[in-house]
C-alpha atoms as a PDB file:
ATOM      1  CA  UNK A   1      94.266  72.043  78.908  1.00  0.00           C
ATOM      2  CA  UNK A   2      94.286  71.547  82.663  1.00  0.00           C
ATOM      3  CA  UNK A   3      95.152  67.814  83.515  1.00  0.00           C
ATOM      4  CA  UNK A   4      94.347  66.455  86.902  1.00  0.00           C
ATOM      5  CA  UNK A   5      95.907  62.818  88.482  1.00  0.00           C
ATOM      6  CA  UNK A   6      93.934  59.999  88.873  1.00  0.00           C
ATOM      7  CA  UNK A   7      94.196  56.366  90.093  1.00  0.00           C
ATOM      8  CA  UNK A   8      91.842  53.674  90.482  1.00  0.00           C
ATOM      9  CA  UNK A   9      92.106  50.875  92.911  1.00  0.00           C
ATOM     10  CA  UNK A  10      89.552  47.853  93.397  1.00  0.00           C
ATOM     11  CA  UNK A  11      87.862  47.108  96.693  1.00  0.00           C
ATOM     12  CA  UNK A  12      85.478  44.670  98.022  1.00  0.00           C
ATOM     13  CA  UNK A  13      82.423  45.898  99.721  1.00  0.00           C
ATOM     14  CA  UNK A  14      84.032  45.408 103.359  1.00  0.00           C
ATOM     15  CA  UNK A  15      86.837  47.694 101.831  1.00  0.00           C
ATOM     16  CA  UNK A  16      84.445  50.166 100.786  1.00  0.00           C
ATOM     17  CA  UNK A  17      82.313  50.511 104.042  1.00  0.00           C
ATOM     18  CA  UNK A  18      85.404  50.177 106.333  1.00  0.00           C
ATOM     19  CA  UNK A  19      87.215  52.887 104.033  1.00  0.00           C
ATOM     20  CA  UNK A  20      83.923  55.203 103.807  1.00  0.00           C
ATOM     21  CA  UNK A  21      83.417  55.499 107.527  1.00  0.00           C
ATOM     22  CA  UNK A  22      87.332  56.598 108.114  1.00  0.00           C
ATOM     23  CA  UNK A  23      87.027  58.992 105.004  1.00  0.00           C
ATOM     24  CA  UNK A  24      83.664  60.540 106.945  1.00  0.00           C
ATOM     25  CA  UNK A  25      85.743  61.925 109.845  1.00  0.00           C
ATOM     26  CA  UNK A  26      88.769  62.951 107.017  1.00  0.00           C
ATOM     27  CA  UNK A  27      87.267  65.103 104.609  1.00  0.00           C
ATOM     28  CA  UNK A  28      83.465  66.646 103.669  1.00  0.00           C
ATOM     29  CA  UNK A  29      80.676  65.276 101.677  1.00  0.00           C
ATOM     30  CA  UNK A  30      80.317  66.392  97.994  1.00  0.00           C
ATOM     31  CA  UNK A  31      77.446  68.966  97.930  1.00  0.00           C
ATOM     32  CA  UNK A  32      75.088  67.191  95.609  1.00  0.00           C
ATOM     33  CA  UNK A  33      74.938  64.008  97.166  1.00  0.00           C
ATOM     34  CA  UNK A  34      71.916  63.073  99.009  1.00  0.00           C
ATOM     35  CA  UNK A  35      71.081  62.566 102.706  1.00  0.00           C
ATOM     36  CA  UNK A  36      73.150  59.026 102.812  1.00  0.00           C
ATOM     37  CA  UNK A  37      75.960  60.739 100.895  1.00  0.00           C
ATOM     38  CA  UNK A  38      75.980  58.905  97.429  1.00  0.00           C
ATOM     39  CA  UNK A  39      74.051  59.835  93.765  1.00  0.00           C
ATOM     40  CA  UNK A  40      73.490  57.788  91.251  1.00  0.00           C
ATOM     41  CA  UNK A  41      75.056  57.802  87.989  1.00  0.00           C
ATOM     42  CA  UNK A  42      73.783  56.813  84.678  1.00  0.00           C
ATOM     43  CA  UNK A  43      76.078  57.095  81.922  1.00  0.00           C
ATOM     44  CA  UNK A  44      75.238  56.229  78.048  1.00  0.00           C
ATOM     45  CA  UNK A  45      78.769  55.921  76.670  1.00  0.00           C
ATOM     46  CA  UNK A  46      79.641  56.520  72.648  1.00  0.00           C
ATOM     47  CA  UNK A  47      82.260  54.534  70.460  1.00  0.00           C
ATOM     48  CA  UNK A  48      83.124  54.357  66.688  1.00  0.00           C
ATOM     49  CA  UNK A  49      82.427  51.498  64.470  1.00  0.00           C
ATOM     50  CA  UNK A  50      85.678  49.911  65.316  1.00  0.00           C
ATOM     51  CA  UNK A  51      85.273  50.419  69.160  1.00  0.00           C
ATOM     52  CA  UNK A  52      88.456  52.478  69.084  1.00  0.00           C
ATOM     53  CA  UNK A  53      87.839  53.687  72.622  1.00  0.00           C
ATOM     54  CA  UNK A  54      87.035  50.341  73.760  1.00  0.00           C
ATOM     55  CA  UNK A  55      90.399  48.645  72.025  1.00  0.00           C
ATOM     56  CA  UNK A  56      92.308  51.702  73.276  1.00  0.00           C
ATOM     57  CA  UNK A  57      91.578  51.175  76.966  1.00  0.00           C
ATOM     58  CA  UNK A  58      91.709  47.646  76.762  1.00  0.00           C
ATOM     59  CA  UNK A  59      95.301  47.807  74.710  1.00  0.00           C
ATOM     60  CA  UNK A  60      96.541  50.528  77.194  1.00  0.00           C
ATOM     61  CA  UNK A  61      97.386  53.383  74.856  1.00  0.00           C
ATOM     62  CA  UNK A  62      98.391  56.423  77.146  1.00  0.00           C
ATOM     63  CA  UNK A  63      96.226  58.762  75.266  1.00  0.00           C
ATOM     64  CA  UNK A  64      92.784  58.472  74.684  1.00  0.00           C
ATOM     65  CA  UNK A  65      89.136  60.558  75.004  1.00  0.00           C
ATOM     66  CA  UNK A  66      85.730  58.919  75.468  1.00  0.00           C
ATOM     67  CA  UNK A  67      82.055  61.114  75.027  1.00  0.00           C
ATOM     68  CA  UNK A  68      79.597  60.214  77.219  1.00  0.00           C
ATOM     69  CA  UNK A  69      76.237  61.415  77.959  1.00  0.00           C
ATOM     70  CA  UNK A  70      75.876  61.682  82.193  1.00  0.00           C
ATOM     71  CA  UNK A  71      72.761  61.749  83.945  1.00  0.00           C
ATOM     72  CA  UNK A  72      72.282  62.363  87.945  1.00  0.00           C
ATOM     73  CA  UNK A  73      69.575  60.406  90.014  1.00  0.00           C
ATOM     74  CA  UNK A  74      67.465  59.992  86.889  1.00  0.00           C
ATOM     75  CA  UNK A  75      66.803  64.005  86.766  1.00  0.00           C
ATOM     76  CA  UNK A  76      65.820  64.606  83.553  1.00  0.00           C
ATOM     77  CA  UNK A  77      67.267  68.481  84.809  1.00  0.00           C
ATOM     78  CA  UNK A  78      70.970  67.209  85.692  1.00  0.00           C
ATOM     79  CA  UNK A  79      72.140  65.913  82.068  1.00  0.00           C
ATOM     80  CA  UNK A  80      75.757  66.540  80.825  1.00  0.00           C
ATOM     81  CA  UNK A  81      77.068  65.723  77.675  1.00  0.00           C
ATOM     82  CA  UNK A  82      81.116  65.068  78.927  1.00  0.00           C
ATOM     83  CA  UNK A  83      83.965  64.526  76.866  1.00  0.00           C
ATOM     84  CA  UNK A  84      86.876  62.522  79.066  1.00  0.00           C
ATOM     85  CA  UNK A  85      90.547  63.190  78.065  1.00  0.00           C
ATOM     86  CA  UNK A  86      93.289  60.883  79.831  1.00  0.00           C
ATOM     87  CA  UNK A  87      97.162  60.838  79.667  1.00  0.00           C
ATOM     88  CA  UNK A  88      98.523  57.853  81.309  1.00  0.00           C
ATOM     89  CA  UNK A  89      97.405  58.619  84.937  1.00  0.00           C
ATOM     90  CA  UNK A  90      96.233  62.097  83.790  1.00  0.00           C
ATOM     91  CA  UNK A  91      92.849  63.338  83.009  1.00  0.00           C
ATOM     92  CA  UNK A  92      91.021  66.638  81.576  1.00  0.00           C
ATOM     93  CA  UNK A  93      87.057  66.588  81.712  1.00  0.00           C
ATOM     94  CA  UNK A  94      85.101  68.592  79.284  1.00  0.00           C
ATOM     95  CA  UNK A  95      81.067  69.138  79.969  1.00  0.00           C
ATOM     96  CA  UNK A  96      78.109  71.009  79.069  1.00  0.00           C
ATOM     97  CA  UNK A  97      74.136  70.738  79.943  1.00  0.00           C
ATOM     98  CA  UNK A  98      71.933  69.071  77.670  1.00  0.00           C
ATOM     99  CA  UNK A  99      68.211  69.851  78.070  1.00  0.00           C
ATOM    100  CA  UNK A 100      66.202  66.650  77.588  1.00  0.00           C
ATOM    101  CA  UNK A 101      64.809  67.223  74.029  1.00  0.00           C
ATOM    102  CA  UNK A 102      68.395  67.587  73.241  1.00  0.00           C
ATOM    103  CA  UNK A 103      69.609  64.415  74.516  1.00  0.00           C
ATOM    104  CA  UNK A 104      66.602  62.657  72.485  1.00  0.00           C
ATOM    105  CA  UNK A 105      67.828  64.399  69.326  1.00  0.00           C
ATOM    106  CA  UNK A 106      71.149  63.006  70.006  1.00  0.00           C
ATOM    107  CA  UNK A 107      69.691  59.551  70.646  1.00  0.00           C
ATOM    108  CA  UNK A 108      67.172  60.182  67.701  1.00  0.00           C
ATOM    109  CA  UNK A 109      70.358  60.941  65.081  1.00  0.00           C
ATOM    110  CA  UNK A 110      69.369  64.164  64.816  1.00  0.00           C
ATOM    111  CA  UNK A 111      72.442  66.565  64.994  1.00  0.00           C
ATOM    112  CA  UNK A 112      72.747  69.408  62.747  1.00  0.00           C
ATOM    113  CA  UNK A 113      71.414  71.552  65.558  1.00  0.00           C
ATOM    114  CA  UNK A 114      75.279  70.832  67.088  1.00  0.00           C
ATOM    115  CA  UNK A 115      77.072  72.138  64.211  1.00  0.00           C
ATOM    116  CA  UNK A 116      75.909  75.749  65.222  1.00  0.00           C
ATOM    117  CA  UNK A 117      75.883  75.786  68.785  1.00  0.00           C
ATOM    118  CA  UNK A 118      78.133  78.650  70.348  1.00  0.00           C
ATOM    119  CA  UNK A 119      79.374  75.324  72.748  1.00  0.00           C
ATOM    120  CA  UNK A 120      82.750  74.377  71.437  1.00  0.00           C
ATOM    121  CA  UNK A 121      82.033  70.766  72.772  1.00  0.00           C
ATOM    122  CA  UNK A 122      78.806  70.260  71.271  1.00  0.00           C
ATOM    123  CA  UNK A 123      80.552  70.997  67.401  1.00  0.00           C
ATOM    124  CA  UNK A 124      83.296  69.080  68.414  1.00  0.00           C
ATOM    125  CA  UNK A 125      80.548  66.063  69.279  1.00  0.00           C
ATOM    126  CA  UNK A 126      78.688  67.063  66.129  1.00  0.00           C
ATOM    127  CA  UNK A 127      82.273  66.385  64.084  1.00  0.00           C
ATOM    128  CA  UNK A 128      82.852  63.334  65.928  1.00  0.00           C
ATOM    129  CA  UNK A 129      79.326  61.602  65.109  1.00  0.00           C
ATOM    130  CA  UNK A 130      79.361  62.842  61.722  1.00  0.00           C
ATOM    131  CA  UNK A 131      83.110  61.913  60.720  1.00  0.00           C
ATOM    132  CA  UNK A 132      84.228  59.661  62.918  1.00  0.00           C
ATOM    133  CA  UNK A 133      80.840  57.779  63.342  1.00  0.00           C
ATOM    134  CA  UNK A 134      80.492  57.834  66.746  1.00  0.00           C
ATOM    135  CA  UNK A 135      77.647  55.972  68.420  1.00  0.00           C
ATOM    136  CA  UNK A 136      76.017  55.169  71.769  1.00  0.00           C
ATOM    137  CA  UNK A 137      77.022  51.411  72.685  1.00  0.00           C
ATOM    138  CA  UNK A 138      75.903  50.655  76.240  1.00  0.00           C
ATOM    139  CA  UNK A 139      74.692  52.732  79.626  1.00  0.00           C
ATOM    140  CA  UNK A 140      76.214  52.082  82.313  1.00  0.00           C
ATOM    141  CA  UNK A 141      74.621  52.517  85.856  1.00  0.00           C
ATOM    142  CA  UNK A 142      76.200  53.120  89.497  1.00  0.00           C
ATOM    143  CA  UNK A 143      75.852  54.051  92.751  1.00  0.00           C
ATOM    144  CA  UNK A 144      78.366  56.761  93.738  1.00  0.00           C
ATOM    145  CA  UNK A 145      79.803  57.995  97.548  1.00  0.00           C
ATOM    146  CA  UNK A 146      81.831  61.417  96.877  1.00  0.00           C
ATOM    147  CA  UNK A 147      84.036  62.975  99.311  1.00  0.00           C
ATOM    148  CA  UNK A 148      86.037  66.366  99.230  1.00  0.00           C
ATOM    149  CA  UNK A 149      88.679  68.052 100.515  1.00  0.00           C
ATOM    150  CA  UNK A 150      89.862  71.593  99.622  1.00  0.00           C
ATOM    151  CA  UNK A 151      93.754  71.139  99.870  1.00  0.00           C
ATOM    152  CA  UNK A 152      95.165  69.858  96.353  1.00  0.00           C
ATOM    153  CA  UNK A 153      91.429  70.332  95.367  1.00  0.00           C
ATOM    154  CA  UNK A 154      91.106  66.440  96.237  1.00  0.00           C
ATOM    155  CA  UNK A 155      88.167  64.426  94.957  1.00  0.00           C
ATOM    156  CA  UNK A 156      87.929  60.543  96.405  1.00  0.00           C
ATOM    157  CA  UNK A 157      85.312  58.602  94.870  1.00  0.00           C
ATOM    158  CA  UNK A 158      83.718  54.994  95.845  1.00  0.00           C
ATOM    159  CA  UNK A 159      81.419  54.026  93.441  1.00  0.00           C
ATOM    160  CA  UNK A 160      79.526  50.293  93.511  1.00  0.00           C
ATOM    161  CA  UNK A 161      76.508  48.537  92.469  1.00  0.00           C
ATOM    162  CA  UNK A 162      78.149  49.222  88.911  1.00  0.00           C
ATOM    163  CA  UNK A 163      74.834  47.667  86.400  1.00  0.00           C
ATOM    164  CA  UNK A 164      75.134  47.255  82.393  1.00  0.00           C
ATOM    165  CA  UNK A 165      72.294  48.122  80.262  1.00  0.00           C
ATOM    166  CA  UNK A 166      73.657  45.638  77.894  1.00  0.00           C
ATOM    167  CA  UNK A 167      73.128  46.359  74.156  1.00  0.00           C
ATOM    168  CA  UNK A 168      70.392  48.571  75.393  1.00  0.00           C
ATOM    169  CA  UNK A 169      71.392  52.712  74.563  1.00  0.00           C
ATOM    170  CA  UNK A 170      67.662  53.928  75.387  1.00  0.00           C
ATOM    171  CA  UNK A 171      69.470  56.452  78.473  1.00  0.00           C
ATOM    172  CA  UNK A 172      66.050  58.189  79.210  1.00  0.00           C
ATOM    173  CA  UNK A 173      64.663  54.961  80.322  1.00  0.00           C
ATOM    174  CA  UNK A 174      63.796  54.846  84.037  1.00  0.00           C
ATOM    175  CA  UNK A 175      62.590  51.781  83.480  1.00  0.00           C
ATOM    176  CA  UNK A 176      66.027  50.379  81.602  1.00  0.00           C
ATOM    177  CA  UNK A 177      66.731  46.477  82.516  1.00  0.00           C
ATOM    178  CA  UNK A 178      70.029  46.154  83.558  1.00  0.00           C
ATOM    179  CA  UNK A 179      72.234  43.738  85.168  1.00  0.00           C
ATOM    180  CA  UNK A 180      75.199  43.677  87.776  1.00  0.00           C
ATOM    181  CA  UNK A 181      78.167  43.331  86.257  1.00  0.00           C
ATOM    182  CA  UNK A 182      79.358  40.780  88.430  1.00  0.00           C
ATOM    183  CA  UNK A 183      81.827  40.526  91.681  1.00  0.00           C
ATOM    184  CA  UNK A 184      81.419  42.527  94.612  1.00  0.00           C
ATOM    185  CA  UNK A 185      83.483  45.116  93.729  1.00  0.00           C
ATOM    186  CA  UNK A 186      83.799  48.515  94.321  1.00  0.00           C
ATOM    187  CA  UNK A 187      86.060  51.067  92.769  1.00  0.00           C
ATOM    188  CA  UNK A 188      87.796  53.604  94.664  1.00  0.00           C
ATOM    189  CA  UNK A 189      88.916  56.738  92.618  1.00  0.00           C
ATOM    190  CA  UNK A 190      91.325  59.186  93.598  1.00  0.00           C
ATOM    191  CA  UNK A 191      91.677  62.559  91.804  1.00  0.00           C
ATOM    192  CA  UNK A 192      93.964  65.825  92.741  1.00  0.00           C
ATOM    193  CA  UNK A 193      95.170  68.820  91.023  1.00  0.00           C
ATOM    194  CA  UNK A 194      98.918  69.370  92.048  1.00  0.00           C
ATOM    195  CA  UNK A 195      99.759  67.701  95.467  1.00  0.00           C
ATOM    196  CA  UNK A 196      97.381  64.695  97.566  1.00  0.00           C
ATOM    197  CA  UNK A 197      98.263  65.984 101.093  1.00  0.00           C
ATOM    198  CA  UNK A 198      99.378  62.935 103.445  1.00  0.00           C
ATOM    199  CA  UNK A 199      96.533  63.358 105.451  1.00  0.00           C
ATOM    200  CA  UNK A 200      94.614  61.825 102.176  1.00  0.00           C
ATOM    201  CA  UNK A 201      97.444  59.667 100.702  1.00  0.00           C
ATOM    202  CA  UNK A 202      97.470  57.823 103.946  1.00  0.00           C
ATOM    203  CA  UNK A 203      93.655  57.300 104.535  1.00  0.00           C
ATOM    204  CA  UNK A 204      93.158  55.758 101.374  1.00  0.00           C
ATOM    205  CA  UNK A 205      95.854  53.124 101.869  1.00  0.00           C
ATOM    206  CA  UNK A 206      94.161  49.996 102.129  1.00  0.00           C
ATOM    207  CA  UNK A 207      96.222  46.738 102.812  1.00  0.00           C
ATOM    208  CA  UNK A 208      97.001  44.369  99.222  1.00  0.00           C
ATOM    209  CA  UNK A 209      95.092  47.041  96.911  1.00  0.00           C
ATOM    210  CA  UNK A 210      97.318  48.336  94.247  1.00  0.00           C
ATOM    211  CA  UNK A 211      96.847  50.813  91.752  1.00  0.00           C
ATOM    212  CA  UNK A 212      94.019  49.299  88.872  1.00  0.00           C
ATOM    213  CA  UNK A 213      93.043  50.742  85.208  1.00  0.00           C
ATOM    214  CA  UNK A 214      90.022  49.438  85.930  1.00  0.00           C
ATOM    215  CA  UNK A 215      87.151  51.117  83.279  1.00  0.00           C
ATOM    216  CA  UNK A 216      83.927  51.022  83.858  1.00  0.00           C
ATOM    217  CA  UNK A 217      82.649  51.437  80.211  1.00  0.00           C
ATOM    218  CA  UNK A 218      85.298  48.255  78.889  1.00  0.00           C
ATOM    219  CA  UNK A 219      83.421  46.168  82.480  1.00  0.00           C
ATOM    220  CA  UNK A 220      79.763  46.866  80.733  1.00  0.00           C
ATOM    221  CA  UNK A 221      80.857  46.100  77.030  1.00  0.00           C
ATOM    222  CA  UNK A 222      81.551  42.510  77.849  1.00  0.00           C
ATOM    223  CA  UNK A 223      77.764  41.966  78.054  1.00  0.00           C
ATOM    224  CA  UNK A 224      77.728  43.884  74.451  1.00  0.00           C
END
């Protein structure tokens, strides 16, 4: 299992606009974003009957997973079912495509088609829902800016506008209610294979913002 870093820091908006403009002339735009450079993200997030991934982040245990179902701009086309791995400031991201009939099943309880499936994630899911009685809790919607930059395979991330559907879990819903979270935050994410060149280390510097484990799944389950 490949791990790659990743830390977290907390802006406010005049961070994040200041900080997006230098990171423009720094390094490219991710490919999939759209003609203002940002996608958004809507995530329906799954936890057992104890919230053990909930109590885990919030207790700070170094290692953890999370399943999530992931879908971009509200494409039914562009849905992932993603299985998040972290070790203290490590992470490992599984994925694979759902079509939209499969992500209703999921929603629906129906999951025996999983058990079968020649996707080692999707059994793995199936054994998790089954045994460990996983379930979908909350979504969580955002707005995301993604930049790139080849050396160190470098991924910077400034994501805001971060909404909770509340107890709500219907994640095919373009019409889903949801509410800010609060704050005008933003969250800056940083993520590199082996090395963050200077270049990169230095441009995301920004003055009083220290490193933050802040989740955005733990932020939505206050509301529920």
């Amino acid at each position: 299992m490949d791990f790659r870093h990743e830390y977290k820091h907390i802006l406010n908006y005049g961070d994040c606009f200041l900080l997006r403009n230098r990171l423009r002339h720094l390094m490219s735009p991710d490919p999939h974003a759209g003609p203002d450079g940002s996608y958004q993200i809507r995530s329906l997030y799954f936890d057992d009957w104890c919230d053990r991934a909930l109590r885990e982040k919030l207790y700070g245990v170094s290692r953890r997973e999370k399943f999530r179902i992931r879908l971009y701009n509200q494409d039914p086309s562009l849905i992932r079912l993603e299985k998040k791995s972290k070790l203290s400031n490590l992470t490992h991201k599984e994925s694979v495509p759902l079509t939209e009939s499969q992500a209703e099943a999921i929603l629906a309880g129906d999951w025996g088609w999983m058990k079968d499936s020649q996707q080692p994630l999707l059994v793995e899911f199936y054994a998790k829902v089954t045994g460990h009685l996983l379930r979908p809790k909350t979504v969580v919607d955002y707005i995301r800016g993604p930049f790139v930059f080849a050396p160190g395979n470098v991924r910077v991330t400034l994501d805001h506008h971060i909404r909770t559907g509340m107890l709500a879990t219907n994640f095919l819903d373009s019409h889903l209610i949801t509410i800010d979270v609060g704050g005008p935050i933003c969250i800056l994410e940083v993520k590199y294979d082996h090395f963050l060149p200077d270049l990169i280390r230095d441009a995301v510097q920004m003055d009083y913002r220290q490193v933050n484990a802040f989740s955005k799944y733990a932020a939505c389950r206050l509301y529920g």
